[in-house]
Protein backbone atom coordinates (compact mmCIF):
# COMPACT_ATOMS: atom_id res chain seq x y z
CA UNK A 1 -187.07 -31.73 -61.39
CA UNK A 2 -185.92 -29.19 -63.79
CA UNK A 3 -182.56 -29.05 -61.42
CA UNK A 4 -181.62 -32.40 -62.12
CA UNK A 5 -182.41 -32.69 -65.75
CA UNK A 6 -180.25 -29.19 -65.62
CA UNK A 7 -177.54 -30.86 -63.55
CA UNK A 8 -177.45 -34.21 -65.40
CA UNK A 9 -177.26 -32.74 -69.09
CA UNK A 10 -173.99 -30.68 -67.37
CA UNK A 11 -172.79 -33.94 -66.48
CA UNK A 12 -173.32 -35.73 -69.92
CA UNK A 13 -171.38 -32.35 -71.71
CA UNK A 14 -168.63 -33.01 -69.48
CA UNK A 15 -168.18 -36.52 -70.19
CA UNK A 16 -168.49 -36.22 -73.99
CA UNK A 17 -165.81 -33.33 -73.46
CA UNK A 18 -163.44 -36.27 -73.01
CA UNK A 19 -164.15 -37.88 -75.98
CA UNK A 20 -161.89 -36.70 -77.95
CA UNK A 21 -159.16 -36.63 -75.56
CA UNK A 22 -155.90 -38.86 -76.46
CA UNK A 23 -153.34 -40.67 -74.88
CA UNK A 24 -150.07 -37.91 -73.72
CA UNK A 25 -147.11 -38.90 -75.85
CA UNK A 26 -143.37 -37.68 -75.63
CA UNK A 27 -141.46 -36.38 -78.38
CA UNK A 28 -139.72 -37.78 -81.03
CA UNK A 29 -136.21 -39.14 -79.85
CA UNK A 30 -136.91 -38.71 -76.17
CA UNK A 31 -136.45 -42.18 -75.32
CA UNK A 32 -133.04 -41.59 -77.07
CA UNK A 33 -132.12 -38.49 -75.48
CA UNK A 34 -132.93 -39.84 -72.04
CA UNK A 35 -130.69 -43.29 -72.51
CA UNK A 36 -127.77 -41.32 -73.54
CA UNK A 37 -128.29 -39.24 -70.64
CA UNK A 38 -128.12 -41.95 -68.60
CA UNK A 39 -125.25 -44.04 -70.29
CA UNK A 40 -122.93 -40.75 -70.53
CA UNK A 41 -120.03 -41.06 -67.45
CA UNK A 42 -119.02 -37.99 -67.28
CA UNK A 43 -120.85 -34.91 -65.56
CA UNK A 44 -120.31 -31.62 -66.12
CA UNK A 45 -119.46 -29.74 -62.49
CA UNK A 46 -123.27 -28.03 -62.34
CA UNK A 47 -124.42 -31.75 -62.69
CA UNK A 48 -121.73 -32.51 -59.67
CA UNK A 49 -122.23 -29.76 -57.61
CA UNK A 50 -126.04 -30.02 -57.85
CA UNK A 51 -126.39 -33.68 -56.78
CA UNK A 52 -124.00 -32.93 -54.24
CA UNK A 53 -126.37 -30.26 -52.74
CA UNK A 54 -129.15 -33.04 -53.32
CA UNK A 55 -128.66 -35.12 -51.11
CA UNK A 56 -130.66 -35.56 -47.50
CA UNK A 57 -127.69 -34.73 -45.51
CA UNK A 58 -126.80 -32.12 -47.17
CA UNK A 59 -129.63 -30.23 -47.54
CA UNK A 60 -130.60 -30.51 -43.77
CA UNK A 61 -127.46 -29.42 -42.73
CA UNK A 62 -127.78 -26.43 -44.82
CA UNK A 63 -131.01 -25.74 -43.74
CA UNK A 64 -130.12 -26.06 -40.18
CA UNK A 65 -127.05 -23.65 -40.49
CA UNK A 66 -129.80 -21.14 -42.08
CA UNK A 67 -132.07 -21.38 -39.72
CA UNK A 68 -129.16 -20.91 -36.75
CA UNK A 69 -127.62 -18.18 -38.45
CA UNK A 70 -131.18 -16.46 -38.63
CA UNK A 71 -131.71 -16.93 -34.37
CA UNK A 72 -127.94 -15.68 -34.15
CA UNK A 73 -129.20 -12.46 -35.95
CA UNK A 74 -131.85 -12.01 -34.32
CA UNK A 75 -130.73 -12.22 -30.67
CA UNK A 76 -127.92 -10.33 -31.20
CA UNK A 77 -130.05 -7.79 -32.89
CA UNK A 78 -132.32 -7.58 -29.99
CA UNK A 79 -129.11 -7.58 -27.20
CA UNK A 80 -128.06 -4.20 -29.12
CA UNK A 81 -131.48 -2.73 -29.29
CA UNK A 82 -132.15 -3.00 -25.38
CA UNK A 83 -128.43 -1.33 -24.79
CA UNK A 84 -128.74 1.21 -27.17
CA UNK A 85 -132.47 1.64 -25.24
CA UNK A 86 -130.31 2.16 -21.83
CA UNK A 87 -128.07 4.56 -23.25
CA UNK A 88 -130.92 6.95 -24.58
CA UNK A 89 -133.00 6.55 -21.72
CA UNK A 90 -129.41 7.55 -19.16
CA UNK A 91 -128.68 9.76 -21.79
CA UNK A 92 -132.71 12.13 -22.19
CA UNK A 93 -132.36 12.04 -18.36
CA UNK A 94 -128.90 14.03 -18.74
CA UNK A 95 -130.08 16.13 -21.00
CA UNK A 96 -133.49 16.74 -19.22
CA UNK A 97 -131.39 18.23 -15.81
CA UNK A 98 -128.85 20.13 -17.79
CA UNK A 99 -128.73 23.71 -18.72
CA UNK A 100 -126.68 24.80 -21.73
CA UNK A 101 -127.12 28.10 -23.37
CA UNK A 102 -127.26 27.42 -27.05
CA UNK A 103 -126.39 30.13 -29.25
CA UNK A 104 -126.58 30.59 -33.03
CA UNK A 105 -124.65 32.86 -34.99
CA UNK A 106 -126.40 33.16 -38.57
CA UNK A 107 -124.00 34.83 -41.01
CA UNK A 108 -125.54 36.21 -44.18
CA UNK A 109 -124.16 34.27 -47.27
CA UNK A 110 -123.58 37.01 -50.28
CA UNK A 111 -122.77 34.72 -52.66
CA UNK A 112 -125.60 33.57 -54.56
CA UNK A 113 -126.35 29.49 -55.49
């Protein structure tokens, strides 16, 4: 019992929390600001370029090309792994069967750093 007479004065404190609460207003000269926006013919070229990008068409085509160009890169990339993955593998073969004598000739350096 002491649960709900918990849970209902939590209630009743949230409701009177929106007594006070008022309608959202805009800002002096907004309506203004807007209809000039609106009535003004010409557009800058951000305002051109951007509803250009805007539209539908455009903006599926672009992210169509994107996600093509990202496959493209991707297959290719792997194409050149697995040959580069033949050549090492034909290449530590070589190298396993093959005797070379490796010498090194250290020369002592009497100039100091």
């Amino acid at each position: 019992m002491k649960k709900k007479l918990d849970l209902e004065a939590r209630v009743n404190a949230t409701l009177n929390s929106l007594d006070d609460v008022q309608r959202a207003t805009p800002g002096p000269f907004f309506f203004t600001r807007v209809q000039a926006r609106l009535t003004r013919e010409d557009k800058n070229s951000w305002e051109q370029i951007s509803s250009f990008i805007g539209r539908p068409q455009i903006a599926f085509a672009g992210l169509c090309l994107v996600v093509i160009l990202n496959l493209w890169t991707i297959l290719r990339q792997n194409n050149s792994n697995s040959t580069a993955r033949i050549d090492q593998s034909e290449q530590s073969s070589t190298e396993d069967y093959s005797v070379a004598a490796n010498s090194f000739i250290y020369e002592e350096n009497s100039e100091l750093p």
